[in-house]
C-alpha atoms as a PDB file:
ATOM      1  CA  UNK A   1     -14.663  35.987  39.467  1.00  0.00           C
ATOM      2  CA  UNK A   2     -15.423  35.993  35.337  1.00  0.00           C
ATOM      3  CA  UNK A   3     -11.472  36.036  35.107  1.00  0.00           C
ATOM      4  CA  UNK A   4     -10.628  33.454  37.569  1.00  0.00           C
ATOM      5  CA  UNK A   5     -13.022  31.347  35.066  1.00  0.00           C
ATOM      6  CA  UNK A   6     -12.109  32.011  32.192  1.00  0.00           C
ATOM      7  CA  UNK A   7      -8.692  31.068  33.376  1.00  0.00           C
ATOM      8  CA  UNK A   8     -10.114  27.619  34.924  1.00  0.00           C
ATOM      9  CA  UNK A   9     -11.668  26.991  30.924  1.00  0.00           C
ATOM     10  CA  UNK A  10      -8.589  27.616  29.662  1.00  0.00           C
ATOM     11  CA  UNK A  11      -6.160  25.474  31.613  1.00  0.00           C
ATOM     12  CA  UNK A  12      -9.069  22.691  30.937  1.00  0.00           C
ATOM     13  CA  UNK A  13      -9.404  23.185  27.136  1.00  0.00           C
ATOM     14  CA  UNK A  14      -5.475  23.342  27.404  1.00  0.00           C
ATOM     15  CA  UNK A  15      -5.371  19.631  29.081  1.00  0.00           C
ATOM     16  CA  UNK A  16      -8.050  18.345  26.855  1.00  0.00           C
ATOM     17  CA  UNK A  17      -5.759  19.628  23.997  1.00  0.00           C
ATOM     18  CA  UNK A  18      -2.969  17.739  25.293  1.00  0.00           C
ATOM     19  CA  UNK A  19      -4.569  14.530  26.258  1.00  0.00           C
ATOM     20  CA  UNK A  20      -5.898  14.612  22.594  1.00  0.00           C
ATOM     21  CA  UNK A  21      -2.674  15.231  21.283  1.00  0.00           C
ATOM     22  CA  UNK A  22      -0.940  12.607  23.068  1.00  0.00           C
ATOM     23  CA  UNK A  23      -3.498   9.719  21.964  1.00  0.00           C
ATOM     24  CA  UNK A  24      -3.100  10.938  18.781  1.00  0.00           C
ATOM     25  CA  UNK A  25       0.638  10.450  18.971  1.00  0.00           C
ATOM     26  CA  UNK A  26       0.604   7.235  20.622  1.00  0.00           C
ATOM     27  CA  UNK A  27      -1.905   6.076  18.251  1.00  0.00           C
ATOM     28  CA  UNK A  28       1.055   7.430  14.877  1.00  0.00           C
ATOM     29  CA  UNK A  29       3.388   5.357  16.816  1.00  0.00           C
ATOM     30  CA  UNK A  30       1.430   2.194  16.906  1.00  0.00           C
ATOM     31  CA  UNK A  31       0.521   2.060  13.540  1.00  0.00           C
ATOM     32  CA  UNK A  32       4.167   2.986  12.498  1.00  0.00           C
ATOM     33  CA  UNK A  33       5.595   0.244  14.938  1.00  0.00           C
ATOM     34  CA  UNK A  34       2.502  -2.501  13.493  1.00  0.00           C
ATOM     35  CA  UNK A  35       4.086  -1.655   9.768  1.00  0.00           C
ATOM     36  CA  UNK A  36       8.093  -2.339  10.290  1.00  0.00           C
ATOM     37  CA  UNK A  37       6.217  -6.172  11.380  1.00  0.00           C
ATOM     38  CA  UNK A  38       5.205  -5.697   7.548  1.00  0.00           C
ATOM     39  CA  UNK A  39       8.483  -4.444   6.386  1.00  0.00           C
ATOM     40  CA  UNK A  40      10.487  -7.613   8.184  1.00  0.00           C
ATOM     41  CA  UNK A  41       7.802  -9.780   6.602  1.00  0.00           C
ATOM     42  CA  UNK A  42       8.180  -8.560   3.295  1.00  0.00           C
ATOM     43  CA  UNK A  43      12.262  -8.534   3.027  1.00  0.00           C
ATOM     44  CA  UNK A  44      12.516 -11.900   4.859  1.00  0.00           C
ATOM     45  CA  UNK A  45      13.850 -13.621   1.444  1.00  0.00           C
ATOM     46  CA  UNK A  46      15.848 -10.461   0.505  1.00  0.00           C
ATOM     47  CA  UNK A  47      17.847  -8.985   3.316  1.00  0.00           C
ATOM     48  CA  UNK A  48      19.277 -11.359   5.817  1.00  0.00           C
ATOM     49  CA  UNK A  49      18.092 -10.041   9.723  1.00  0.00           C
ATOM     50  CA  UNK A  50      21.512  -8.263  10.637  1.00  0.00           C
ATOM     51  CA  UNK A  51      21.475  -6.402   7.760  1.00  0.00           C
ATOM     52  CA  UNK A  52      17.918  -5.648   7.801  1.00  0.00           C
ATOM     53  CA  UNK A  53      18.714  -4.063  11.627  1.00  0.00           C
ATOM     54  CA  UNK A  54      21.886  -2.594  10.861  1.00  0.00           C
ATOM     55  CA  UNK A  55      20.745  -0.359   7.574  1.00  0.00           C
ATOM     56  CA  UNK A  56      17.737   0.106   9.969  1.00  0.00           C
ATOM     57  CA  UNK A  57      19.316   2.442  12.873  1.00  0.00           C
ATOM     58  CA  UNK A  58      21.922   4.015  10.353  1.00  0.00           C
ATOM     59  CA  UNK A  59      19.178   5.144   8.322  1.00  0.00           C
ATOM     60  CA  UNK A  60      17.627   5.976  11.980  1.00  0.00           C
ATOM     61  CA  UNK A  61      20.987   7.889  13.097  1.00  0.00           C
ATOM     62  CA  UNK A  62      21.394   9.405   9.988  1.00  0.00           C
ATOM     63  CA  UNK A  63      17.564  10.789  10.695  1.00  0.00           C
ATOM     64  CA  UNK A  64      18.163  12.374  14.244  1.00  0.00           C
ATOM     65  CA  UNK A  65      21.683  13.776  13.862  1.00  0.00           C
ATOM     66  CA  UNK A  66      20.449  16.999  12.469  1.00  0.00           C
ATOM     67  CA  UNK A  67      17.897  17.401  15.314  1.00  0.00           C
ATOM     68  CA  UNK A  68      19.486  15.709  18.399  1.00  0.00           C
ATOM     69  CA  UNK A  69      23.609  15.700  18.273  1.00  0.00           C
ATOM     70  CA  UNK A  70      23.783  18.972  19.544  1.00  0.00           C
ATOM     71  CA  UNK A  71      21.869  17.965  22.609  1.00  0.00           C
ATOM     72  CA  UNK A  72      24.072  14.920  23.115  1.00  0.00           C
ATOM     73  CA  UNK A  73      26.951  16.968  23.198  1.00  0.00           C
ATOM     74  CA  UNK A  74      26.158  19.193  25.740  1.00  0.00           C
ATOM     75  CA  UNK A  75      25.056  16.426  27.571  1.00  0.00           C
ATOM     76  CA  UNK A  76      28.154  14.776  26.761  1.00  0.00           C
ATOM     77  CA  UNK A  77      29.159  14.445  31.091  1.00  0.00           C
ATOM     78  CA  UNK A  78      26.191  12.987  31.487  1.00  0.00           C
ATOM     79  CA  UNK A  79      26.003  10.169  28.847  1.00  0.00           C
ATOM     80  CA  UNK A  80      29.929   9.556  29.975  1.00  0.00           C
ATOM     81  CA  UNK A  81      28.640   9.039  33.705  1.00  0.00           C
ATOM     82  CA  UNK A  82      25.771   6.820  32.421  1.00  0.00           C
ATOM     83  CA  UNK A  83      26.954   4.922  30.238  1.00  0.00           C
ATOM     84  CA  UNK A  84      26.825   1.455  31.699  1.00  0.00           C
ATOM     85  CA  UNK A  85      22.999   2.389  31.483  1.00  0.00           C
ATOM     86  CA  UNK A  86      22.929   3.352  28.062  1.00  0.00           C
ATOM     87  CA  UNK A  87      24.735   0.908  26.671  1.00  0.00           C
ATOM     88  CA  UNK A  88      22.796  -1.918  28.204  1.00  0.00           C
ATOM     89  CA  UNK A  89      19.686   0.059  26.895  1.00  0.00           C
ATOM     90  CA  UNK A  90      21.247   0.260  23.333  1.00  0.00           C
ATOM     91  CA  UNK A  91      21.699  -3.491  23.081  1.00  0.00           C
ATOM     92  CA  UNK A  92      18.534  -4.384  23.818  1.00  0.00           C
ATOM     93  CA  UNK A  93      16.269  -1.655  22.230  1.00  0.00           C
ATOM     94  CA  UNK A  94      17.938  -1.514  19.099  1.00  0.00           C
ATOM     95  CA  UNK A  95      20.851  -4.002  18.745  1.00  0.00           C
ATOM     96  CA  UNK A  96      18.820  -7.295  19.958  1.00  0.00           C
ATOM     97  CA  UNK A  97      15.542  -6.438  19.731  1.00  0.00           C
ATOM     98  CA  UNK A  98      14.676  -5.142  16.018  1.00  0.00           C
ATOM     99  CA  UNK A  99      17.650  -8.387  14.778  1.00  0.00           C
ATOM    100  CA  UNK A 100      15.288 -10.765  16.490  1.00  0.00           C
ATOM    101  CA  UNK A 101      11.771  -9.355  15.323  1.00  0.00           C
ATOM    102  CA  UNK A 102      13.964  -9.502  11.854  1.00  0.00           C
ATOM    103  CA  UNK A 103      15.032 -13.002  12.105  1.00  0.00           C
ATOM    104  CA  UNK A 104      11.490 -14.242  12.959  1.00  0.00           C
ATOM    105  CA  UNK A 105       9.800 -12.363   9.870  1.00  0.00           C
ATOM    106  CA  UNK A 106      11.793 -15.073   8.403  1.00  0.00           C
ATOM    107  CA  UNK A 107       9.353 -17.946   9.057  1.00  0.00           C
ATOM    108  CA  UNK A 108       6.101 -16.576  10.822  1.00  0.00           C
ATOM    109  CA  UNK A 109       3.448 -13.956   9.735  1.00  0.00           C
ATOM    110  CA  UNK A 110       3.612 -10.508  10.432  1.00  0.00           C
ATOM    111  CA  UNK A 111       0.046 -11.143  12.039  1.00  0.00           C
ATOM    112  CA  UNK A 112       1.837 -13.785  14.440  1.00  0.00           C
ATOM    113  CA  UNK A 113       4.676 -11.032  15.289  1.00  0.00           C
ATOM    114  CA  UNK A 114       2.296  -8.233  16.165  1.00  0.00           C
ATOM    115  CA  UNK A 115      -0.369 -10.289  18.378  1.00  0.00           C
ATOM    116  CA  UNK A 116       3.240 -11.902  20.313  1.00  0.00           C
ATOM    117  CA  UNK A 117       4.168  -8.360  21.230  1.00  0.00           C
ATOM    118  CA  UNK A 118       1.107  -7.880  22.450  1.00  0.00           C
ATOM    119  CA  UNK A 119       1.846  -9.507  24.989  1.00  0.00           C
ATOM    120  CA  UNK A 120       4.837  -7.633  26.590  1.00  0.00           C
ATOM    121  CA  UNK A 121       3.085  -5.644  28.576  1.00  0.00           C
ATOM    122  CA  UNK A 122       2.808  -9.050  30.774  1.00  0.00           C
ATOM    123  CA  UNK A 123       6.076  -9.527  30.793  1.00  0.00           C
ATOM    124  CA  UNK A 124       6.878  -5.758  32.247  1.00  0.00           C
ATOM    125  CA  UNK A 125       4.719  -6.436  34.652  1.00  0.00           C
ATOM    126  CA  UNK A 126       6.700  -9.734  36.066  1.00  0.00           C
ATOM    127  CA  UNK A 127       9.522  -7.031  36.205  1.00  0.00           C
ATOM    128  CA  UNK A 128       7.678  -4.988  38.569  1.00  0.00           C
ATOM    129  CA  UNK A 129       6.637  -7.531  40.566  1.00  0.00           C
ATOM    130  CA  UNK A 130       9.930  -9.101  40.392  1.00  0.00           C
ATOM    131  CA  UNK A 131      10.945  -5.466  41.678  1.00  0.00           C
ATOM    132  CA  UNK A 132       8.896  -5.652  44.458  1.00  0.00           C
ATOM    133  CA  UNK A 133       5.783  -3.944  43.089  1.00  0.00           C
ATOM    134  CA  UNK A 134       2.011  -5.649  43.993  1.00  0.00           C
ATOM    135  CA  UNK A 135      -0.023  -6.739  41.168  1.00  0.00           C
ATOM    136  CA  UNK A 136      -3.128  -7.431  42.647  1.00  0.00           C
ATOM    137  CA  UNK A 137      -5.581 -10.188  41.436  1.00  0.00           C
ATOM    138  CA  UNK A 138      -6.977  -8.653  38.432  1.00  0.00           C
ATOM    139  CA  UNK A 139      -3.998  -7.984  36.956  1.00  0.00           C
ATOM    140  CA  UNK A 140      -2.341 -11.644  37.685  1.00  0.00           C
ATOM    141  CA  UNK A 141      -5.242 -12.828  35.888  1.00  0.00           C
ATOM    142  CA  UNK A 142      -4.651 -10.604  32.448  1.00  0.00           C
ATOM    143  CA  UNK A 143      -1.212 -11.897  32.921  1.00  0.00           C
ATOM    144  CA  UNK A 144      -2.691 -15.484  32.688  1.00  0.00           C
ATOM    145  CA  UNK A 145      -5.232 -14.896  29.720  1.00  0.00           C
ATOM    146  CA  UNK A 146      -2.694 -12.877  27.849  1.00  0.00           C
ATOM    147  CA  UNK A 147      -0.267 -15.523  28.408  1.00  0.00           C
ATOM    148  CA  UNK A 148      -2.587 -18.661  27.154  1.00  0.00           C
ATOM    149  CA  UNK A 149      -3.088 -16.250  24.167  1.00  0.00           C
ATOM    150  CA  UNK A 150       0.431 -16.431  23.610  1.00  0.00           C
ATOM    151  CA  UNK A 151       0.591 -20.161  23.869  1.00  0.00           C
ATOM    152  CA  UNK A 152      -2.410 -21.115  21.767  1.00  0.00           C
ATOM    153  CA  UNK A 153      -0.901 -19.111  19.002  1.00  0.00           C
ATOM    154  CA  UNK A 154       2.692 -20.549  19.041  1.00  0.00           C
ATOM    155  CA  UNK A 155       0.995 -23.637  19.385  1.00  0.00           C
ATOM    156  CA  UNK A 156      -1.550 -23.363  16.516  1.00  0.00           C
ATOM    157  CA  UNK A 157      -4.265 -23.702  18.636  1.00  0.00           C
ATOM    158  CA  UNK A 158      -3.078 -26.683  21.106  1.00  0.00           C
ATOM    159  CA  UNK A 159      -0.343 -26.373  24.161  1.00  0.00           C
ATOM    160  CA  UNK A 160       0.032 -29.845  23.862  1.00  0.00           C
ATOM    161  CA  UNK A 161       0.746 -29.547  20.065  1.00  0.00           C
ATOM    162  CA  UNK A 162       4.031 -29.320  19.958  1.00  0.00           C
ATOM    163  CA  UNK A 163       3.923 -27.421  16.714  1.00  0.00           C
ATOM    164  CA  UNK A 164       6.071 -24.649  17.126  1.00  0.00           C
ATOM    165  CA  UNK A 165       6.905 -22.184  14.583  1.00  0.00           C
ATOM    166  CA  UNK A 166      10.670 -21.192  14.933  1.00  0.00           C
ATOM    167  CA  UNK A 167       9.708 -17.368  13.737  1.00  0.00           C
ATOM    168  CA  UNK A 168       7.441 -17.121  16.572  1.00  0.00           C
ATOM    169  CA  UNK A 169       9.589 -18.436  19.000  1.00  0.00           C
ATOM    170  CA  UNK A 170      12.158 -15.747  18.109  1.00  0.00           C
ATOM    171  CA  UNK A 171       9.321 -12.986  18.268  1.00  0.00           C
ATOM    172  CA  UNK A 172       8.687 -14.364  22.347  1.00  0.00           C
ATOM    173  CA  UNK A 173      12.819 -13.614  22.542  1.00  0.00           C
ATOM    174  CA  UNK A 174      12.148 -10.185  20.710  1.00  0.00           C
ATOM    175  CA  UNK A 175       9.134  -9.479  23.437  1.00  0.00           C
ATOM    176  CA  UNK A 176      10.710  -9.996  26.094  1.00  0.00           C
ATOM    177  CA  UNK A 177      13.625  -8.145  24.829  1.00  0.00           C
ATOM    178  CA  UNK A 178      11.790  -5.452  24.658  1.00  0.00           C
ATOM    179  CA  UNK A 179       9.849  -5.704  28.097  1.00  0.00           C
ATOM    180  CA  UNK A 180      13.774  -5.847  29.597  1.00  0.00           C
ATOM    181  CA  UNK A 181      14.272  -2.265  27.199  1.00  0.00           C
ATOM    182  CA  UNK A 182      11.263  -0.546  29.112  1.00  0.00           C
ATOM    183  CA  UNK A 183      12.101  -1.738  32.325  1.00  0.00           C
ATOM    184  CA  UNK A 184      15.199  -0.069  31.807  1.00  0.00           C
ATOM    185  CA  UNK A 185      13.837   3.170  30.108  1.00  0.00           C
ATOM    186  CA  UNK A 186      11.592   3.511  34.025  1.00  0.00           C
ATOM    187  CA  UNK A 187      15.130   4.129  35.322  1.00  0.00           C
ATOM    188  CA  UNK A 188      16.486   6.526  32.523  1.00  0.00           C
ATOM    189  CA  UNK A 189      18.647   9.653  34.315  1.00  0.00           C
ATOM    190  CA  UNK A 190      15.635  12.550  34.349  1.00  0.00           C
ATOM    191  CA  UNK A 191      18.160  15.200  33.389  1.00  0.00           C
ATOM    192  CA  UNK A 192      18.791  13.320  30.154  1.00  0.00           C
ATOM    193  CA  UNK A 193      16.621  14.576  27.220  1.00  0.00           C
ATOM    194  CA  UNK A 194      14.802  12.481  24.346  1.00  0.00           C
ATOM    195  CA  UNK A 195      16.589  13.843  22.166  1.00  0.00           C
ATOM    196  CA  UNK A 196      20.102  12.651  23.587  1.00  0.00           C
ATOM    197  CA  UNK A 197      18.735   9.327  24.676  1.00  0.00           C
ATOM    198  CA  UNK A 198      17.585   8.938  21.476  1.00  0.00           C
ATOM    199  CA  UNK A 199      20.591  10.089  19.608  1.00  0.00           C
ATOM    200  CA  UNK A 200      23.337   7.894  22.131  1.00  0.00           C
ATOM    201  CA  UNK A 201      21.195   4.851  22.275  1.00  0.00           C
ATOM    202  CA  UNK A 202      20.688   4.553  18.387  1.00  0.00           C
ATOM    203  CA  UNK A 203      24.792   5.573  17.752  1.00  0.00           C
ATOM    204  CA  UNK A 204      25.901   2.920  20.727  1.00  0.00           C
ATOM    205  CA  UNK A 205      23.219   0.237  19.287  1.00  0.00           C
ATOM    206  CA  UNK A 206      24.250   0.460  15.878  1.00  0.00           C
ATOM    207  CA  UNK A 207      28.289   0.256  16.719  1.00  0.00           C
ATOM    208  CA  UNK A 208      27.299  -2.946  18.646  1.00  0.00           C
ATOM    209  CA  UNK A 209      25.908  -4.320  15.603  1.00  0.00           C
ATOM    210  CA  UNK A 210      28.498  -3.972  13.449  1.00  0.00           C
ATOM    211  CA  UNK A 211      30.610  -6.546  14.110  1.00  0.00           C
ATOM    212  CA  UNK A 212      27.411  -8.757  13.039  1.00  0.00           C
ATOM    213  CA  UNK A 213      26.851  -7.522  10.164  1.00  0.00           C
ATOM    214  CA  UNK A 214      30.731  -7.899   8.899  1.00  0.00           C
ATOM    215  CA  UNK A 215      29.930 -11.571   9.909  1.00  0.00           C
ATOM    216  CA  UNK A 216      26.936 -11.320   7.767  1.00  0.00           C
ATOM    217  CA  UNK A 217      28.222  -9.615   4.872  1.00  0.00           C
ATOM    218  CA  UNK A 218      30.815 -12.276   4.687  1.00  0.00           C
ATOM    219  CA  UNK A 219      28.603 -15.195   5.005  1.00  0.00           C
ATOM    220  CA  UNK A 220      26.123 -14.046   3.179  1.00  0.00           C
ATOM    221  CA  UNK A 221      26.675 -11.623   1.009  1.00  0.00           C
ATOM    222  CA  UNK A 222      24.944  -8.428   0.151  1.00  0.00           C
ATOM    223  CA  UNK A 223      21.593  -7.131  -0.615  1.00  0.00           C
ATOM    224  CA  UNK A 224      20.375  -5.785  -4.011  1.00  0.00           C
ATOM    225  CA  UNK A 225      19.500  -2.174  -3.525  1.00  0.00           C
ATOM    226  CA  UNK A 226      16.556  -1.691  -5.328  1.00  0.00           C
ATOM    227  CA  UNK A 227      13.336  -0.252  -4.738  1.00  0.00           C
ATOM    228  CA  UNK A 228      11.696  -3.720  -2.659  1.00  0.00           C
ATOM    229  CA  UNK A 229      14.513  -3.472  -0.719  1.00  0.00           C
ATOM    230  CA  UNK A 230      15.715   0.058  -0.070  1.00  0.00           C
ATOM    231  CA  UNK A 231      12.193   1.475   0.475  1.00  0.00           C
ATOM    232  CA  UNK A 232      10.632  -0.567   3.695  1.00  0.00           C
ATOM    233  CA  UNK A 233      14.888   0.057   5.099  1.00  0.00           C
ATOM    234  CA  UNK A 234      13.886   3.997   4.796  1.00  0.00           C
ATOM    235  CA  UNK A 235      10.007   2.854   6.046  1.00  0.00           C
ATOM    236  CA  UNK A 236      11.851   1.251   8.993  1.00  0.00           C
ATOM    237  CA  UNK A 237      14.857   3.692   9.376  1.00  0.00           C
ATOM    238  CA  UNK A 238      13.095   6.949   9.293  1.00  0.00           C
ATOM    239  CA  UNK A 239       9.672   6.107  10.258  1.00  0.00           C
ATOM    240  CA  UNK A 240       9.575   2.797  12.509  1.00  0.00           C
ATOM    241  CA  UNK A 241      12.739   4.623  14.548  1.00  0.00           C
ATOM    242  CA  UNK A 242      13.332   8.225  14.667  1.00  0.00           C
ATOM    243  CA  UNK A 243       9.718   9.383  13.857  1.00  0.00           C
ATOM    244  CA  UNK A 244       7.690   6.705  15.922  1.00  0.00           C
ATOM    245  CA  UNK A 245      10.369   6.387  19.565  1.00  0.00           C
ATOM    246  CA  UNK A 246      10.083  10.479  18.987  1.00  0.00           C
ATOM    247  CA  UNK A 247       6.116  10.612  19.042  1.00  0.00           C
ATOM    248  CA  UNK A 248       5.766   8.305  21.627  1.00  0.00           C
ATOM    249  CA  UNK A 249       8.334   9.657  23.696  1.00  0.00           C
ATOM    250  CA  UNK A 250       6.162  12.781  23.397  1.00  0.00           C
ATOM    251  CA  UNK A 251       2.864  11.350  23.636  1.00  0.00           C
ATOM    252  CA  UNK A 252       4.507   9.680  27.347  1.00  0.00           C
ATOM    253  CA  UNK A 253       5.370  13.398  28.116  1.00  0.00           C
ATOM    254  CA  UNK A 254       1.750  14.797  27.743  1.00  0.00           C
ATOM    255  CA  UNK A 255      -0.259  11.597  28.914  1.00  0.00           C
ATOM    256  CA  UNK A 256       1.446   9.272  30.947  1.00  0.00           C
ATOM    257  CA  UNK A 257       2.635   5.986  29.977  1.00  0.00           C
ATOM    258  CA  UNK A 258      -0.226   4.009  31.221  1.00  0.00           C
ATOM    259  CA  UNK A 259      -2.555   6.017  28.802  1.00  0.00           C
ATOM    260  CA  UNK A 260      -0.307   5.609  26.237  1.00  0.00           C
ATOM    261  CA  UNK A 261       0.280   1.800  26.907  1.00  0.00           C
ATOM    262  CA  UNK A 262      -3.506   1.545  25.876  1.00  0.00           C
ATOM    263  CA  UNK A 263      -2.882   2.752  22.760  1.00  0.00           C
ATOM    264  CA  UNK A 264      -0.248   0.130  22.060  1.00  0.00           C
ATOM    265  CA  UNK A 265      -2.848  -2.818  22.205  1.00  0.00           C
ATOM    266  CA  UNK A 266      -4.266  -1.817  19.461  1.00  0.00           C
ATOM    267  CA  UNK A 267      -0.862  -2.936  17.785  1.00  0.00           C
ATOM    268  CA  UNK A 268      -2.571  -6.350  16.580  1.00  0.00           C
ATOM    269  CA  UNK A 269      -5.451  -5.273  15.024  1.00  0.00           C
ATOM    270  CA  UNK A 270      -3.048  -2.526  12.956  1.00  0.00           C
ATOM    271  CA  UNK A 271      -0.845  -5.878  12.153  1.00  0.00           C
ATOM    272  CA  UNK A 272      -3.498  -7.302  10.589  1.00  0.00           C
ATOM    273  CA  UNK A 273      -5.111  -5.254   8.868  1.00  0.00           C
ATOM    274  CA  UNK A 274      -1.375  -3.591   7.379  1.00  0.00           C
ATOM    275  CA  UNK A 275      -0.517  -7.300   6.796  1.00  0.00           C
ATOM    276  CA  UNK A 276      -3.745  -8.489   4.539  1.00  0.00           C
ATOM    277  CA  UNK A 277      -3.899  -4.982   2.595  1.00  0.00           C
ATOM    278  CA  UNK A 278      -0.048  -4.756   1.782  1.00  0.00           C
ATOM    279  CA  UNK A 279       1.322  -8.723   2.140  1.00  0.00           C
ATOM    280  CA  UNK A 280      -2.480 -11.042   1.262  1.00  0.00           C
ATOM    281  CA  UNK A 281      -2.369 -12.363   4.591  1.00  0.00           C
ATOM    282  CA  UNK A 282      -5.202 -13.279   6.064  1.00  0.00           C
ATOM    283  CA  UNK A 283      -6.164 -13.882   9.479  1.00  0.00           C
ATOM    284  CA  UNK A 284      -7.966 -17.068  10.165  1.00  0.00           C
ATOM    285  CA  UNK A 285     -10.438 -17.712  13.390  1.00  0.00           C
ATOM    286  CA  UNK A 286      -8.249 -19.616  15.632  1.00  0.00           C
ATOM    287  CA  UNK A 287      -5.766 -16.592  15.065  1.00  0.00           C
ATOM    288  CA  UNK A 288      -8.532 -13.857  16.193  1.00  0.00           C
ATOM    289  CA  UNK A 289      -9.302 -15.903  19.196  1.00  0.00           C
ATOM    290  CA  UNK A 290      -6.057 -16.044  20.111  1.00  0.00           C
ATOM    291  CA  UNK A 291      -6.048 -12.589  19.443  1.00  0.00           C
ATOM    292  CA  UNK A 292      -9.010 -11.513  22.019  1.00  0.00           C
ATOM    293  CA  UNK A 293      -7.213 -13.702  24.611  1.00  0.00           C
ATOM    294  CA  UNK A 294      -3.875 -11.574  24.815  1.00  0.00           C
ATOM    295  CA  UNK A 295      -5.634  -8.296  23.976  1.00  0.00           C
ATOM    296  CA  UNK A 296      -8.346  -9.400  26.700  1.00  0.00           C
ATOM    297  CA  UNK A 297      -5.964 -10.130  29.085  1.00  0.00           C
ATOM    298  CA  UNK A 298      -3.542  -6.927  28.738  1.00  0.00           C
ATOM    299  CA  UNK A 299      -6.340  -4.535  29.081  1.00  0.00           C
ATOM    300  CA  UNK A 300      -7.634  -6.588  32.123  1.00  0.00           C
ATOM    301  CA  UNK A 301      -3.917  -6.379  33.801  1.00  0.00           C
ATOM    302  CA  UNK A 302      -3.636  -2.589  32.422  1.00  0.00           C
ATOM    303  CA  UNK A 303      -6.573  -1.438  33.851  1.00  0.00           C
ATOM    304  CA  UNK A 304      -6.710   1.016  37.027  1.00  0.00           C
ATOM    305  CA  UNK A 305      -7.677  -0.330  40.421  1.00  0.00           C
ATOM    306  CA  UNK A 306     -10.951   1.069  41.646  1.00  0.00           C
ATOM    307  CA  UNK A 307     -11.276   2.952  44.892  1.00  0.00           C
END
C-alpha cells in the first residue's frame, strides 16, 4: 500500500513539474515573440521589411542546423511525401507572416502590433468553425468583443472614423496570416519531429524569400551593418525564431495547446511594457481599453465549457 503511494505522489509531483515547466516555457516564448514587435519597430527606418525577414530566418537556419539537420535527413521520405504541406506552411509562418509584421512596424506602434495579434486566436477559431467545429455562444461572443477591440484600435477609437493606420492594417494581414499557419500546424504529419519541421519550414521559407529580397536589394539598396541594426536581426534570428517556436513547441508537448494559448494573451501587456522601457512609447487610455476588449474577449472564447 505505502509503495503504491508513494508511486501515486510521484507521478503527481512529476505532472505538477511538467505543467510548471510548460507555463514557464510558454510564458519565454511570449515575451520573446512581444520583443521582435520591438525589434521591427525599432529598424523600421533602417532595414527595409524583406530584408528585415530574410536576415531574420537565415540567422534562424543558421541557429537550428547544428541541432535539427540531422533529424531532417533521416526524415528526408517524409518531408519529400509532405511537401505540398510544408511548403504552404513555410510561406505563411515565416515567408509572409514575419515580412508583413515587418512592413507594418513601418508606420504603427509596436503596442498597436502586439494588441492586433491578440486577436488571432479569433480568427483560428472561424477556421474551426469554418471546419465544421461548434463554437458555442460564449465563445461567438469573445469572438465579437475581441473583434470590436480590433476595430476601435485601427480606428483610433471610432468604426466610423475612417482613420486607418496603414501599419495596422498590414498587422490584421500578418494575424490572420498567422491564424492560417496554426490551422495548418493542427494537421502537421505526427511522425514528423520539431526539430525537422522546424529545420524544413525555416530552409523552404527562407528560399521563398529570396527572390524578394534580390528585388529589394536592387531597389533599395542595402543595410548598414552596425550594431542598431545587426543586434535586434540576431534578437529576432536566434531568439524570436529558433529559441521561442522551440520552447513553445515544447511547452505544447507538456501542456496542451489550449493551456499554452493562455499564455499567449499576455502578449499585449509584454508589448507594452517592452515598447515604453526600450522604444518611449507610451500607451494612452483609449489604447488600454481597446486593449481589455480583445484580451476580454479571447479569454472569454478560450475558456473551457462547463459540465
Amino acid at each position: 500500500m505505502d509503495r503504491t503511494r508513494t508511486h501515486s505522489v510521484t507521478r503527481t509531483t512529476a505532472r505538477k513539474g511538467a505543467t510548471g515547466l510548460g507555463i514557464a516555457l510558454a510564458a519565454v516564448a511570449t515575451v520573446v515573440w512581444s520583443g521582435s514587435f520591438v525589434a521591427a519597430r525599432a529598424l523600421h527606418d533602417s532595414v527595409p521589411p524583406v530584408q528585415q525577414a530574410f536576415w531574420r530566418w537565415v540567422v534562424a537556419l543558421v541557429a537550428v542546423t547544428p541541432f535539427a539537420a540531422c533529424e531532417a535527413w533521416r526524415q528526408r521520405a517524409l518531408v519529400r511525401r509532405r511537401l505540398g504541406h510544408l511548403l504552404l506552411a513555410a510561406l505563411l509562418g515565416v515567408t509572409v507572416y514575419n515580412t508583413l509584421v515587418n512592413q507594418a512596424g513601418v508606420s504603427t506602434s509596436a503596442g498597436n502590433m502586439g494588441m492586433i495579434m491578440a486577436a488571432s486566436p479569433v480568427l483560428m477559431a472561424v477556421y474551426e468553425r469554418v471546419g465544421g467545429v461548434r463554437l458555442g455562444a460564449r465563445r461567438t461572443a469573445g469572438m465579437l468583443i475581441a473583434c470590436v477591440g480590433v476595430v476601435l484600435l485601427v480606428g483610433k477609437g471610432s468604426v466610423a472614423s475612417g482613420d486607418f493606420s496603414a501599419g495596422d492594417l498590414w498587422m490584421i494581414a500578418a494575424a490572420t496570416c498567422f491564424a492560417s499557419y496554426s490551422a495548418l500546424l493542427r494537421r502537421r504529419p505526427a511522425e514528423l519531429t520539431g526539430l525537422a519541421f522546424l529545420f524544413t519550414t525555416f530552409a523552404l521559407g527562407t528560399a521563398m524569400l529570396l527572390p524578394a529580397y534580390a528585388l529589394s536589394v536592387t531597389a533599395q539598396g542595402t543595410f548598414a551593418p552596425t550594431p542598431a541594426t545587426v543586434g535586434p536581426l540576431l534578437y529576432v534570428g536566434v531568439a524570436s525564431s529558433a529559441v521561442a517556436y522551440f520552447a513553445w513547441n515544447k511547452a505544447i508537448s507538456l501542456i496542451g495547446a489550449a493551456r499554452a494559448g493562455t499564455v499567449y494573451y499576455l502578449q499585449p501587456v509584454f508589448v507594452a511594457a517592452l515598447s515604453y522601457a526600450l522604444l518611449g512609447e507610451r500607451t494612452t487610455w483609449p489604447q488600454l481599453l481597446c486593449m481589455a476588449l480583445i484580451l476580454g474577449g479571447v479569454v472569454l472564447g478560450a475558456a473551457p465549457r462547463t459540465r
